[in-house]
C-alpha atoms as a PDB file:
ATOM      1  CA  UNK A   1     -12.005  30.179   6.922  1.00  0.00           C
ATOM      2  CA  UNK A   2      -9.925  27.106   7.375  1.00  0.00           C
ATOM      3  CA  UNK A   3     -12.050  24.800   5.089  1.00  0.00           C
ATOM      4  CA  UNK A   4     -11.709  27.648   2.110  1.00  0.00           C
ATOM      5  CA  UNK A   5      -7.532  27.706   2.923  1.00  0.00           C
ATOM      6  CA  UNK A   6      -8.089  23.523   2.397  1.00  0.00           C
ATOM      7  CA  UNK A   7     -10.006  24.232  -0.682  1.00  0.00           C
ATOM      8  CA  UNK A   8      -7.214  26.718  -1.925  1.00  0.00           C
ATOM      9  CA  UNK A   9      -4.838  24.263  -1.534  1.00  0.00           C
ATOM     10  CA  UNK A  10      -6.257  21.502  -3.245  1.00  0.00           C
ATOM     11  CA  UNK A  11      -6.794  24.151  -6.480  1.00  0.00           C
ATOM     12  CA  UNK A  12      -3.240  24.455  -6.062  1.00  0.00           C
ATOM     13  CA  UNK A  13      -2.608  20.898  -6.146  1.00  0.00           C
ATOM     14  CA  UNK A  14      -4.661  20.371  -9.372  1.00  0.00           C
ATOM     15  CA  UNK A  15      -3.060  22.833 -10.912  1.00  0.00           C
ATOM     16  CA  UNK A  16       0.119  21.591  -9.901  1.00  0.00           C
ATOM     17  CA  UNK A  17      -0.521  17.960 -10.953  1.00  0.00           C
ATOM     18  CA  UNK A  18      -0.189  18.913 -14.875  1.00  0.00           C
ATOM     19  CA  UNK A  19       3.542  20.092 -13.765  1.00  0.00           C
ATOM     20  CA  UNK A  20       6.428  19.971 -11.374  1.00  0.00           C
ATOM     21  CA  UNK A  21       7.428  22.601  -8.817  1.00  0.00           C
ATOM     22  CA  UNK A  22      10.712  23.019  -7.787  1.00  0.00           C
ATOM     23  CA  UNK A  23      11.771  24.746  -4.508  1.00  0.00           C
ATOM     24  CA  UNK A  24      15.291  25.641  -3.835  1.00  0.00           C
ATOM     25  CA  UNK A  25      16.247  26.287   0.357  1.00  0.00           C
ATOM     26  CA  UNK A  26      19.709  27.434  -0.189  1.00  0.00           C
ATOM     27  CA  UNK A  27      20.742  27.082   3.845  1.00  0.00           C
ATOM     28  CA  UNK A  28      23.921  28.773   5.113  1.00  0.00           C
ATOM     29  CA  UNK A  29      25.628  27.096   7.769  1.00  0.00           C
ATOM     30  CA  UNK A  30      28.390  29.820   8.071  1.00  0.00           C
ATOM     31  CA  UNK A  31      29.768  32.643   6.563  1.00  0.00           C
ATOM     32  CA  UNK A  32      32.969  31.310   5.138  1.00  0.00           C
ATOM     33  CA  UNK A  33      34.114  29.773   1.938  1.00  0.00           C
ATOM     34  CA  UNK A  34      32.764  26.197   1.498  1.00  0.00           C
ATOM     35  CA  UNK A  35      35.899  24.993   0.014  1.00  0.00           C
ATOM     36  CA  UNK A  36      35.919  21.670  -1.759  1.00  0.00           C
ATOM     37  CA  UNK A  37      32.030  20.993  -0.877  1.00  0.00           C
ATOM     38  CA  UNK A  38      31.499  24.053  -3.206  1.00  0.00           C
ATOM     39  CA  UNK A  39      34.123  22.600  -6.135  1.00  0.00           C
ATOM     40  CA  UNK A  40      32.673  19.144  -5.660  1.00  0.00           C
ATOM     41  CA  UNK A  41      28.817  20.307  -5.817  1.00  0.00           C
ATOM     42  CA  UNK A  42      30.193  22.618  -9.188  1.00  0.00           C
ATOM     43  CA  UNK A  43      31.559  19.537 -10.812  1.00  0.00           C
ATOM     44  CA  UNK A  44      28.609  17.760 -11.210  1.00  0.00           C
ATOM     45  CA  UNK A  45      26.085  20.446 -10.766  1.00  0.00           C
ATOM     46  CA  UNK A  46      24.684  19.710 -14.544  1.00  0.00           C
ATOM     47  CA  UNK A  47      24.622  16.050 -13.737  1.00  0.00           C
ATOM     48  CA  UNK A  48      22.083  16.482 -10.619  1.00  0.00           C
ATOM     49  CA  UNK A  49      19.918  18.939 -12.881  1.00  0.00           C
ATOM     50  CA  UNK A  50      19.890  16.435 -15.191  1.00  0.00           C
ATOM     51  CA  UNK A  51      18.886  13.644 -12.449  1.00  0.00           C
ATOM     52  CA  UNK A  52      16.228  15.590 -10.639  1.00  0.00           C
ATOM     53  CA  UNK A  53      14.468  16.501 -14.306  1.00  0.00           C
ATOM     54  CA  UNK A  54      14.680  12.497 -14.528  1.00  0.00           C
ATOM     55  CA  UNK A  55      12.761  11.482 -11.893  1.00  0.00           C
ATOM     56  CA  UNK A  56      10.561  14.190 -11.856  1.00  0.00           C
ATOM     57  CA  UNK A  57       9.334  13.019 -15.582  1.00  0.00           C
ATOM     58  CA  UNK A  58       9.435   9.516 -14.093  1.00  0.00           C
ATOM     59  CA  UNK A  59       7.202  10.393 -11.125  1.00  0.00           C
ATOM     60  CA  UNK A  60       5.015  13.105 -13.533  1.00  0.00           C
ATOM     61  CA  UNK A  61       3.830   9.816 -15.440  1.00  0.00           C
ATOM     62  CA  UNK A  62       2.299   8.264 -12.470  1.00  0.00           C
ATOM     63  CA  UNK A  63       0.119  10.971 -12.049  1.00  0.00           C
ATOM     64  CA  UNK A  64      -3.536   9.575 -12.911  1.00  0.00           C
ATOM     65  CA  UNK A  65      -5.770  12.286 -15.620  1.00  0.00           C
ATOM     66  CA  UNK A  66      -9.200  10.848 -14.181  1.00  0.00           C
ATOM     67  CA  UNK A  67      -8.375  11.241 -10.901  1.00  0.00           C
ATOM     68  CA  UNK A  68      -7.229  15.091 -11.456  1.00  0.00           C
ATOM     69  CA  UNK A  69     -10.406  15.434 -13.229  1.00  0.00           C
ATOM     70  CA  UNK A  70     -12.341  13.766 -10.552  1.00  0.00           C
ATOM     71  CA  UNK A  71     -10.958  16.456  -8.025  1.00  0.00           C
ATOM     72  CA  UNK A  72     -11.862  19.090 -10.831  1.00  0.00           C
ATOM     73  CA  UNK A  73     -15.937  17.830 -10.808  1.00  0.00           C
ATOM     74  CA  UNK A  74     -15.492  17.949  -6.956  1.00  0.00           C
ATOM     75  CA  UNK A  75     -14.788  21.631  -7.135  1.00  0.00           C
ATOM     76  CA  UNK A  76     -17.724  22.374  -9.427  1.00  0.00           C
ATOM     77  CA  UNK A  77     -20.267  20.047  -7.623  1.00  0.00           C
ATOM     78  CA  UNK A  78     -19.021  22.251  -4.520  1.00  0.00           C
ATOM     79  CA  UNK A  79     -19.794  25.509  -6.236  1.00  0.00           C
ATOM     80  CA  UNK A  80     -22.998  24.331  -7.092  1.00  0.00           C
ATOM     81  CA  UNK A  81     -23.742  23.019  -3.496  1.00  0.00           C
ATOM     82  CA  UNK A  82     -23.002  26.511  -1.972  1.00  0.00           C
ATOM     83  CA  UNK A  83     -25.516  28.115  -4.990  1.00  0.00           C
ATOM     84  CA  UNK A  84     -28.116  25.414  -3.860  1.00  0.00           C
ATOM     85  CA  UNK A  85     -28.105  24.069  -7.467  1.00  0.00           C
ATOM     86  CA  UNK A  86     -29.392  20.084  -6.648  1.00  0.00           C
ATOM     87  CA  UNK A  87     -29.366  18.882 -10.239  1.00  0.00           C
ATOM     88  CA  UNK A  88     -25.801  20.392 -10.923  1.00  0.00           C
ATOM     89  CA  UNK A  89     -24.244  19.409  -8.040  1.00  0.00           C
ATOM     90  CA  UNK A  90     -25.731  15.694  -8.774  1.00  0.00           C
ATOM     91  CA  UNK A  91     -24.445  15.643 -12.339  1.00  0.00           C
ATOM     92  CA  UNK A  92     -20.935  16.926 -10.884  1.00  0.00           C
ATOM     93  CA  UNK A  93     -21.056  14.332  -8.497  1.00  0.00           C
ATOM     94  CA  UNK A  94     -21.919  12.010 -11.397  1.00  0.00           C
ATOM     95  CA  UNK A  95     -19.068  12.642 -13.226  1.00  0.00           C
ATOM     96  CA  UNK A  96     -16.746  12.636 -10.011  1.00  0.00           C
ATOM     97  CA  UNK A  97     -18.056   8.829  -9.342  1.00  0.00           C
ATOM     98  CA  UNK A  98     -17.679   7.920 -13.741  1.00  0.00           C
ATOM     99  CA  UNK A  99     -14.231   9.423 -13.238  1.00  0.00           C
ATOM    100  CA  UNK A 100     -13.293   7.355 -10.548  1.00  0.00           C
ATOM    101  CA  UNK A 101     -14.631   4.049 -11.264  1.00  0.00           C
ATOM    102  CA  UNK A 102     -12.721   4.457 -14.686  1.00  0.00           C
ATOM    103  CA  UNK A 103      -9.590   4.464 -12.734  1.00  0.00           C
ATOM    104  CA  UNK A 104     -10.528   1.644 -10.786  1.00  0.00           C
ATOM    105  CA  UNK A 105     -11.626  -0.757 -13.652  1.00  0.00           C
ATOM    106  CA  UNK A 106      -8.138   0.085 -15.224  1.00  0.00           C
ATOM    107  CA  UNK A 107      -6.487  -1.233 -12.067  1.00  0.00           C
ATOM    108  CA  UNK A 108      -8.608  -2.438  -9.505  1.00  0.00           C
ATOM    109  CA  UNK A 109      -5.914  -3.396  -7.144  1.00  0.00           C
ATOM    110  CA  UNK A 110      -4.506   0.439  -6.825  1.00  0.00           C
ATOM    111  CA  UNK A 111      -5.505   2.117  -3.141  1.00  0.00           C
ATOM    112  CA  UNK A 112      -4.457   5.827  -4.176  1.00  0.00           C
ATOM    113  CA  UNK A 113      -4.390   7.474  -7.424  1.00  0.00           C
ATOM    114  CA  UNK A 114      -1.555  10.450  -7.935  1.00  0.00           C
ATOM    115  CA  UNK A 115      -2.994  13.822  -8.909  1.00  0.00           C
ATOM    116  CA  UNK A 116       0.033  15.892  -7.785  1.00  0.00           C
ATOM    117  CA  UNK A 117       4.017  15.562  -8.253  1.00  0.00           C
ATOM    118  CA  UNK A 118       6.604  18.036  -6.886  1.00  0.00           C
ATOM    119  CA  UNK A 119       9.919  17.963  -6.804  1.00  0.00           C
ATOM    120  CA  UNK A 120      11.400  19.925  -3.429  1.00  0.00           C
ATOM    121  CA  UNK A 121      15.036  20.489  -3.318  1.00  0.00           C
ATOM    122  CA  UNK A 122      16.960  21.489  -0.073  1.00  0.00           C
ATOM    123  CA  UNK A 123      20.435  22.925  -0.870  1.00  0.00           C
ATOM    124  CA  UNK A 124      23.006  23.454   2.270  1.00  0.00           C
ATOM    125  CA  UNK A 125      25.778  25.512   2.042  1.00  0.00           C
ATOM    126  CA  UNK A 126      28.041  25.105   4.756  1.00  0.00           C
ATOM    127  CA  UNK A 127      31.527  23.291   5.030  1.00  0.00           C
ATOM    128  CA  UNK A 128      31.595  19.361   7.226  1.00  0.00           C
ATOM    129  CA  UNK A 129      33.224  21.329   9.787  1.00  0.00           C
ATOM    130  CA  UNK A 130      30.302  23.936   9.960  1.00  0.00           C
ATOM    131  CA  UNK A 131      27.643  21.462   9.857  1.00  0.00           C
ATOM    132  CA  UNK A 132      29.396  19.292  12.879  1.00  0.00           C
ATOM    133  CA  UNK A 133      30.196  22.381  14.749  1.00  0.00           C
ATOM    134  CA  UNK A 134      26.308  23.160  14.403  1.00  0.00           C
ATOM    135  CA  UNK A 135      25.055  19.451  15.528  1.00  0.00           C
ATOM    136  CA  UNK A 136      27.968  19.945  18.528  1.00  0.00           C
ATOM    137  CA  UNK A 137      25.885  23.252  18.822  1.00  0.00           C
ATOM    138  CA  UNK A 138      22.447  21.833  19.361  1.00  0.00           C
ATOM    139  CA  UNK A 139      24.216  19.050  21.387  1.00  0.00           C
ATOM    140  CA  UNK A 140      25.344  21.188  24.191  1.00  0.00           C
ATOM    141  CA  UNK A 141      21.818  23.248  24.047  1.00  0.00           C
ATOM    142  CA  UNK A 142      19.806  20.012  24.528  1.00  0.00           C
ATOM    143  CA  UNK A 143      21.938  19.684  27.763  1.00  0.00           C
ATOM    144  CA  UNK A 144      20.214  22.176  28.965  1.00  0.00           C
ATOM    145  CA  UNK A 145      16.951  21.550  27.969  1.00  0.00           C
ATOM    146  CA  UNK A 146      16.750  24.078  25.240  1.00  0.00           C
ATOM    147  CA  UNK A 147      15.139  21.722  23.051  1.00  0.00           C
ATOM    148  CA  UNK A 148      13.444  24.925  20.665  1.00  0.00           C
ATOM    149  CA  UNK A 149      16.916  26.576  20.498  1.00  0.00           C
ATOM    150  CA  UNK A 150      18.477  23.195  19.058  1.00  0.00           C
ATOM    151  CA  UNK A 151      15.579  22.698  16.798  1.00  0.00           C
ATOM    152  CA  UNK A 152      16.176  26.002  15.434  1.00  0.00           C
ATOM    153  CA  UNK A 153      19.948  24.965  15.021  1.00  0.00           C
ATOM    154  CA  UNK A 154      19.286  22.114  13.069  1.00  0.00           C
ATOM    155  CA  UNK A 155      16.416  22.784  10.777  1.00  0.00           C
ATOM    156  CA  UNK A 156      18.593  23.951   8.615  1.00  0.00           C
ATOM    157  CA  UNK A 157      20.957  20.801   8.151  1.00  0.00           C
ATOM    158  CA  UNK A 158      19.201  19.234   5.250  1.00  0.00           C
ATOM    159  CA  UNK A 159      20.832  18.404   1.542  1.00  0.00           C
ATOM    160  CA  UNK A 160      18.425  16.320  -0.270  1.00  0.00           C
ATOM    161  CA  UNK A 161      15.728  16.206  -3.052  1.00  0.00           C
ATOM    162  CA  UNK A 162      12.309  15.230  -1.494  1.00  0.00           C
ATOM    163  CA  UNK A 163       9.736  14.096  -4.183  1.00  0.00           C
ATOM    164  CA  UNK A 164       6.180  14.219  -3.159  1.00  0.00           C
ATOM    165  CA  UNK A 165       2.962  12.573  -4.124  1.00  0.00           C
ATOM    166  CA  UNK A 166      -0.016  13.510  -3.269  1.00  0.00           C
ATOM    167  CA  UNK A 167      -2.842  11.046  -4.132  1.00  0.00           C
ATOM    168  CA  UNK A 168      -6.569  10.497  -3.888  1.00  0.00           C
ATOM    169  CA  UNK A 169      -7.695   7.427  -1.616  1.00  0.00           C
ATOM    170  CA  UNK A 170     -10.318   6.115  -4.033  1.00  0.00           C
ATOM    171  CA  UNK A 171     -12.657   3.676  -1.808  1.00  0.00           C
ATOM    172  CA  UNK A 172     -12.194   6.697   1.211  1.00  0.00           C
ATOM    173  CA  UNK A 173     -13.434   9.409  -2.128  1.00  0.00           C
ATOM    174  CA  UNK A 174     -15.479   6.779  -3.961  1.00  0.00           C
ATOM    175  CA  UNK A 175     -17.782   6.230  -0.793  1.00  0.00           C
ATOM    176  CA  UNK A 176     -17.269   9.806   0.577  1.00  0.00           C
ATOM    177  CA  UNK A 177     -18.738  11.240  -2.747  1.00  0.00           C
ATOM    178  CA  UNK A 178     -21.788   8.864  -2.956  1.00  0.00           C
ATOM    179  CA  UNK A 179     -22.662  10.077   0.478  1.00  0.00           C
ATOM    180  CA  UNK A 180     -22.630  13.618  -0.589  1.00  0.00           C
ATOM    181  CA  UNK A 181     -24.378  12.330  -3.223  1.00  0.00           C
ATOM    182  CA  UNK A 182     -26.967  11.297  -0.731  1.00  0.00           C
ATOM    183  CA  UNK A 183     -27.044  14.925   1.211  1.00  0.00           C
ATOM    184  CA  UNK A 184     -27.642  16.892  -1.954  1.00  0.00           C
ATOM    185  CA  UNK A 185     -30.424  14.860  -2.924  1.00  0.00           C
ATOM    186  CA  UNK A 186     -32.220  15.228   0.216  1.00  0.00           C
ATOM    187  CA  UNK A 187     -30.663  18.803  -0.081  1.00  0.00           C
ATOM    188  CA  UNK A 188     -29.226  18.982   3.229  1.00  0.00           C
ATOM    189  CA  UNK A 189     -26.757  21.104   1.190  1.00  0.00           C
ATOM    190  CA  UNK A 190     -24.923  22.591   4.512  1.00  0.00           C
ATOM    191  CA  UNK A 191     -24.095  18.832   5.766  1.00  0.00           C
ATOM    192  CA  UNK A 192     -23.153  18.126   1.410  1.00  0.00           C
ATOM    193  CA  UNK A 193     -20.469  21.094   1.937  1.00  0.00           C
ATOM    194  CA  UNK A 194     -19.452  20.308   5.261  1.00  0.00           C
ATOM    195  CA  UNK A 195     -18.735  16.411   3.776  1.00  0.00           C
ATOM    196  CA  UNK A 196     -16.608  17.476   0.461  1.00  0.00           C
ATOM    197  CA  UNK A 197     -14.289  19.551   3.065  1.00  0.00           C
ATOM    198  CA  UNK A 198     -13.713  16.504   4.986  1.00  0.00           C
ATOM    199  CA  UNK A 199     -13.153  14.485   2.273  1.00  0.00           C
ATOM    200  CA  UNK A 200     -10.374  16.957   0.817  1.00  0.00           C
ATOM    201  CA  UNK A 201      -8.455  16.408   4.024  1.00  0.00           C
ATOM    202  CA  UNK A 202      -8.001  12.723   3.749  1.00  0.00           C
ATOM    203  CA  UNK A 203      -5.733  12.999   0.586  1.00  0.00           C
ATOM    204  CA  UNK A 204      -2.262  10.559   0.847  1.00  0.00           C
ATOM    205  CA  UNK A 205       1.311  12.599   1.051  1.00  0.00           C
ATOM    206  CA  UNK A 206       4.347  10.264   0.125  1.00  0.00           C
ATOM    207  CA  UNK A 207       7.482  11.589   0.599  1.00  0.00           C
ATOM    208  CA  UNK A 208      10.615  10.000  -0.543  1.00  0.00           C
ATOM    209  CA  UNK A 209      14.068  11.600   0.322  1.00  0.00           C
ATOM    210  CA  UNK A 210      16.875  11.364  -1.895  1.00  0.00           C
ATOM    211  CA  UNK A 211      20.569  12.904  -0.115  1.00  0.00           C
ATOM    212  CA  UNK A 212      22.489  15.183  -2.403  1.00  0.00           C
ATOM    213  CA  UNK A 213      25.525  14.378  -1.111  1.00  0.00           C
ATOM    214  CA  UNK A 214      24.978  10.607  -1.839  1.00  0.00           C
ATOM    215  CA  UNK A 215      23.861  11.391  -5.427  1.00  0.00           C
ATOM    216  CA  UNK A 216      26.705  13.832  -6.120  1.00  0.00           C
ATOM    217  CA  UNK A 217      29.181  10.857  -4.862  1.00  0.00           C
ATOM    218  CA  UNK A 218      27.663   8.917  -7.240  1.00  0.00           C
ATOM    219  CA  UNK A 219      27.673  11.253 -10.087  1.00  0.00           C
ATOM    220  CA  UNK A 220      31.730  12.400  -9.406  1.00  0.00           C
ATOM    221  CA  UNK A 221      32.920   8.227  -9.219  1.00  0.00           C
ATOM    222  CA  UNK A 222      31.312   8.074 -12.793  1.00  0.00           C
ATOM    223  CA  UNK A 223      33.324  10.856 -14.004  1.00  0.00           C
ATOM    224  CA  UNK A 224      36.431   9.089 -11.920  1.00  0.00           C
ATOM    225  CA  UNK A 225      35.655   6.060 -13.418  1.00  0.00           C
ATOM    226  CA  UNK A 226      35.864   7.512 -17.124  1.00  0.00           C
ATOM    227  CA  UNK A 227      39.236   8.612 -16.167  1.00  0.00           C
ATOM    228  CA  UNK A 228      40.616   5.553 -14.260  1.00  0.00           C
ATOM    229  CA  UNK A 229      39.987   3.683 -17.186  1.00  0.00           C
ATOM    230  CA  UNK A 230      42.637   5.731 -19.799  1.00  0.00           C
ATOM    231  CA  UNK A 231      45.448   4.532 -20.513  1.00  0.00           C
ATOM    232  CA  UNK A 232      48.749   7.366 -20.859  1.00  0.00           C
ATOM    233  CA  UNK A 233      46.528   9.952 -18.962  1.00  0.00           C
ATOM    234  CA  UNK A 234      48.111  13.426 -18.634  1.00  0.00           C
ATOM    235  CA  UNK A 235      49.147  14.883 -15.487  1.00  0.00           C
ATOM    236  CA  UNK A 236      46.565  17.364 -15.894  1.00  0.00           C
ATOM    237  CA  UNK A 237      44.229  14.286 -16.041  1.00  0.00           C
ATOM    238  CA  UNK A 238      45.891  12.709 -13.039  1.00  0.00           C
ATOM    239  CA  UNK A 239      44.613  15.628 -10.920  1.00  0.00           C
ATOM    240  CA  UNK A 240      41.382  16.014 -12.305  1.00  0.00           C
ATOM    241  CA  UNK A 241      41.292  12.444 -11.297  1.00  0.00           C
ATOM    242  CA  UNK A 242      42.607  13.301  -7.764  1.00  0.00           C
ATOM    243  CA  UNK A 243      40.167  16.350  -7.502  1.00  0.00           C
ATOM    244  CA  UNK A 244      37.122  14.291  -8.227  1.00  0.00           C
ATOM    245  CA  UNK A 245      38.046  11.332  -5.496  1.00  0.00           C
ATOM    246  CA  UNK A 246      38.947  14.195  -3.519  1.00  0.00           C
ATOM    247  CA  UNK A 247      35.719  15.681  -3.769  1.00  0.00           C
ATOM    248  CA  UNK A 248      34.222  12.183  -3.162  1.00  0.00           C
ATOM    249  CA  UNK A 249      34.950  12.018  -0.378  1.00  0.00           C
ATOM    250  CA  UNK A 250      34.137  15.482   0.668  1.00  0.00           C
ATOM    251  CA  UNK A 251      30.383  14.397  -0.001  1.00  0.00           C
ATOM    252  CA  UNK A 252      30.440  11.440   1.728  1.00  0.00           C
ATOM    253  CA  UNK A 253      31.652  13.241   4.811  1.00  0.00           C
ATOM    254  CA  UNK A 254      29.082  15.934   4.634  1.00  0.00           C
ATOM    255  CA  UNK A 255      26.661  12.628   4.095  1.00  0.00           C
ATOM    256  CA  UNK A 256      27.744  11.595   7.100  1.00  0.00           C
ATOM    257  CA  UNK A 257      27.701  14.702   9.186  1.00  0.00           C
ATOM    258  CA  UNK A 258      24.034  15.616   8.291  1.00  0.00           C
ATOM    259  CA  UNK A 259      23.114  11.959   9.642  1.00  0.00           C
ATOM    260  CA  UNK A 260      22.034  10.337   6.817  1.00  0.00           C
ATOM    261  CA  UNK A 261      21.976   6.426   7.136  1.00  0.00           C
ATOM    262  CA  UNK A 262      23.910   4.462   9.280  1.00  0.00           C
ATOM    263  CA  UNK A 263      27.103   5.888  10.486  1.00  0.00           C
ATOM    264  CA  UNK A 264      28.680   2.586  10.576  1.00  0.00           C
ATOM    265  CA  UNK A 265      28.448   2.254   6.727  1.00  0.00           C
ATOM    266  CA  UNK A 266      30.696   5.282   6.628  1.00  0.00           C
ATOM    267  CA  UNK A 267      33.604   3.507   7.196  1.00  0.00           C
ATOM    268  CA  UNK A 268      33.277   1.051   4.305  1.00  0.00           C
ATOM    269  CA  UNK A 269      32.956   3.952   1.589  1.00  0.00           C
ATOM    270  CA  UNK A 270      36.372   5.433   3.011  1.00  0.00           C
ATOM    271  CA  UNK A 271      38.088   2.526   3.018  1.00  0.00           C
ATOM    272  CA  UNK A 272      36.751   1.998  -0.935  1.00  0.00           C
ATOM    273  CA  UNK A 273      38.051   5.590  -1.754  1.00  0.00           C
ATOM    274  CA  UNK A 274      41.623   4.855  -0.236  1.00  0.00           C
ATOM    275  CA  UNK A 275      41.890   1.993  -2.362  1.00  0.00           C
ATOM    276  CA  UNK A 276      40.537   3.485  -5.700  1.00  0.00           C
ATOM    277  CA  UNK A 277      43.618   6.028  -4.859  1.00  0.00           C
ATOM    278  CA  UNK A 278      46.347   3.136  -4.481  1.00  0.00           C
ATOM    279  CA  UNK A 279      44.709   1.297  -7.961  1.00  0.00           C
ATOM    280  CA  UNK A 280      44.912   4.616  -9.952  1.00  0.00           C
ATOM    281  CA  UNK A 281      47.942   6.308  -8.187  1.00  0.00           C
ATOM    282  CA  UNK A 282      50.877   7.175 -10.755  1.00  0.00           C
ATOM    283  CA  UNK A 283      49.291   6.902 -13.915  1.00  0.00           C
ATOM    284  CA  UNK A 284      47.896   3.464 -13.412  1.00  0.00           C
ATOM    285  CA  UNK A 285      44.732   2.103 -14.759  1.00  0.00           C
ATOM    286  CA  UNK A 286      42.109  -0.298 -15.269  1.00  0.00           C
ATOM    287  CA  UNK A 287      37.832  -1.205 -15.187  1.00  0.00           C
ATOM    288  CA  UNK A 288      36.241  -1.581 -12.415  1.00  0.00           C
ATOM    289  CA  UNK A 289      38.178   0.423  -9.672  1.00  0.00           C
ATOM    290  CA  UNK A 290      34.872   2.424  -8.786  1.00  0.00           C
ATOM    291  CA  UNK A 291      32.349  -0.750  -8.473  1.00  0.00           C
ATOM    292  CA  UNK A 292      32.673  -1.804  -4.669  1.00  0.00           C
ATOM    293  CA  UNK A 293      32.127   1.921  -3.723  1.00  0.00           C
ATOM    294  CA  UNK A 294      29.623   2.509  -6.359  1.00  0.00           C
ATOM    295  CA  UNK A 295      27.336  -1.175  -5.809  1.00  0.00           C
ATOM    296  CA  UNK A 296      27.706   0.380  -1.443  1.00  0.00           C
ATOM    297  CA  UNK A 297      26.098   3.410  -2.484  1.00  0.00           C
ATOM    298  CA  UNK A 298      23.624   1.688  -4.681  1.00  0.00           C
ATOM    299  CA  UNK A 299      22.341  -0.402  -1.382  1.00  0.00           C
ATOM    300  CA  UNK A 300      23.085   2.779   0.997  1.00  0.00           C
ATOM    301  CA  UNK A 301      21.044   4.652  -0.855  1.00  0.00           C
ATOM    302  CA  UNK A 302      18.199   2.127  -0.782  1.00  0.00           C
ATOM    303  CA  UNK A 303      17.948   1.662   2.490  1.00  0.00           C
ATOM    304  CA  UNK A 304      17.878   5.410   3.127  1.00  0.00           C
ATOM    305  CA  UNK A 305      15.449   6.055   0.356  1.00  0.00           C
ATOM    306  CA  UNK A 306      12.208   6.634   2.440  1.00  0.00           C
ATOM    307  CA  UNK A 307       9.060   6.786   1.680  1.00  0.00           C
ATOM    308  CA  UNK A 308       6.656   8.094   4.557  1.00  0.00           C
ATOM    309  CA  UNK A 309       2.999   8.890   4.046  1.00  0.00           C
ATOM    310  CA  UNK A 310       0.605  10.950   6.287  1.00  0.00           C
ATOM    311  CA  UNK A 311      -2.777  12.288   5.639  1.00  0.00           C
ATOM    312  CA  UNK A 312      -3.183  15.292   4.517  1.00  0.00           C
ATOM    313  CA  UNK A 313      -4.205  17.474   7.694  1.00  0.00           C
ATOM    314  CA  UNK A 314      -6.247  20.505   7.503  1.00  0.00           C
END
């Protein structure tokens, strides 16, 4: 039963490899309004659409054809395995090795070719002071050595887009299939079966995190910066302007609560925001008030931007 749940999912993954999925978590914290976390997130709400549909066309164009159609031959040299079907399975098992060695010829330094992209996005609604009084929360639990109840308290404390890549090893595959090969010839077709299954669980999962409250900083000092720059603005402009640095740094502290990066950092982008306020305050203006904060998010965000991979387990 497991091994047909394995080959389930990695039907789902071809499929999935022609197109992006998205998942939404929306996470409640607390019952109450969200104030300005809520105004800041609706601000630039279009922006981060805009910005996940981005990088999920950037990452869809890594995703190798030959290698999806490798995984497709693998299916139907399984099928014919289980019917006993030698010659088919070989000439599926043919095509899986053509398939492959296509994609290594094309770039014979790659390790693992893409065959599935999705784009998972975690959503929290909650205010700082919710998310701080739930760390606090699982804090004071851990005292007491109720480690499940605080990991139950904090699973939910997540805003980020996670893009994951799930790729085919090809020397791991390339050898794995040749062996099958090997089985079905001498049509040991239980040991062929048993072979393919294992193979499908040695498939590479990247997983690189991108915060949402980072990105929305990011997005609401470009709209800033548009304003900062106008000479004569209104006073209706002057508190747009004060809403978005407002809401700034409203993302930066939920950043910060959730734990993302080091805390230490934290204090630079504050001190930034302070003094965009001073540069801009009573109608003044100028280029360039946003670039120290926006260059320390740049390099924040790198360092932060991780990339983890694990095999995929059964």
């Amino acid at each position: 039963m497991k091994n047909r749940k394995n080959v389930t999912r990695v039907l789902f993954s071809l499929i999935t490899a022609t197109g992006l999925f998205f998942t939404n978590s929306v996470l409640a914290a607390d019952t109450g309004s969200n104030g300005e976390e809520s105004v800041g997130k609706a601000m630039v709400q279009k922006e981060v659409q805009d910005s996940t549909r981005e990088e999920a066309g950037a990452k869809r164009e890594s995703i190798i054809k030959e290698a999806v159609s490798a995984l497709g031959h693998t299916q139907t040299a399984l099928e014919a395995i289980a019917s006993k079907d030698k010659q088919a399975a070989l000439d599926a098992l043919a095509m899986v090795t053509g398939k492959l060695e296509i994609v290594v010829t094309r770039d014979p330094g790659l390790a693992n070719a893409p065959i599935d992209v999705r784009i998972e996005k975690f959503d929290l609604h909650a205010t700082v002071d919710a998310v701080e009084n739930a760390v606090k929360q699982a804090e004071d639990v851990l005292k007491n050595g109720e480690v499940q109840q605080a990991r139950m308290i904090l699973s939910g404390l997540a805003s980020q887009m996670d893009i994951v890549v799930t790729s085919l090893p090809l020397k791991i595959y390339s050898d794995g299939i040749k062996a099958v090969a090997s089985l079905v010839d001498e049509e040991k077709f239980t040991e062929a079966s048993a072979a393919i299954y294992d193979l499908m669980s040695t498939f590479v999962v990247t997983k690189q995190v991108i915060p949402l409250p980072i990105l929305r900083t990011e997005l609401l000092l470009k709209k800033a910066d548009q304003l900062a720059q106008k000479e004569g603005r209104s006073e209706e402009e002057n508190k747009e302007l004060t809403l978005l640095l407002d809401n700034a740094k409203t993302q930066i502290e939920m950043a910060e609560a959730l734990g993302y990066g080091d805390k230490k950092e934290y204090k630079g982008f504050y001190r930034h925001i302070k003094e965009i306020r001073k540069k801009t305050e009573d109608g003044k203006f100028g280029k360039g008030f946003m670039e120290g904060l926006e260059n320390s998010l740049k390099e924040f965000k790198k360092k932060i931007f991780n990339t983890t991979a694990e095999e995929k387990s059964n």
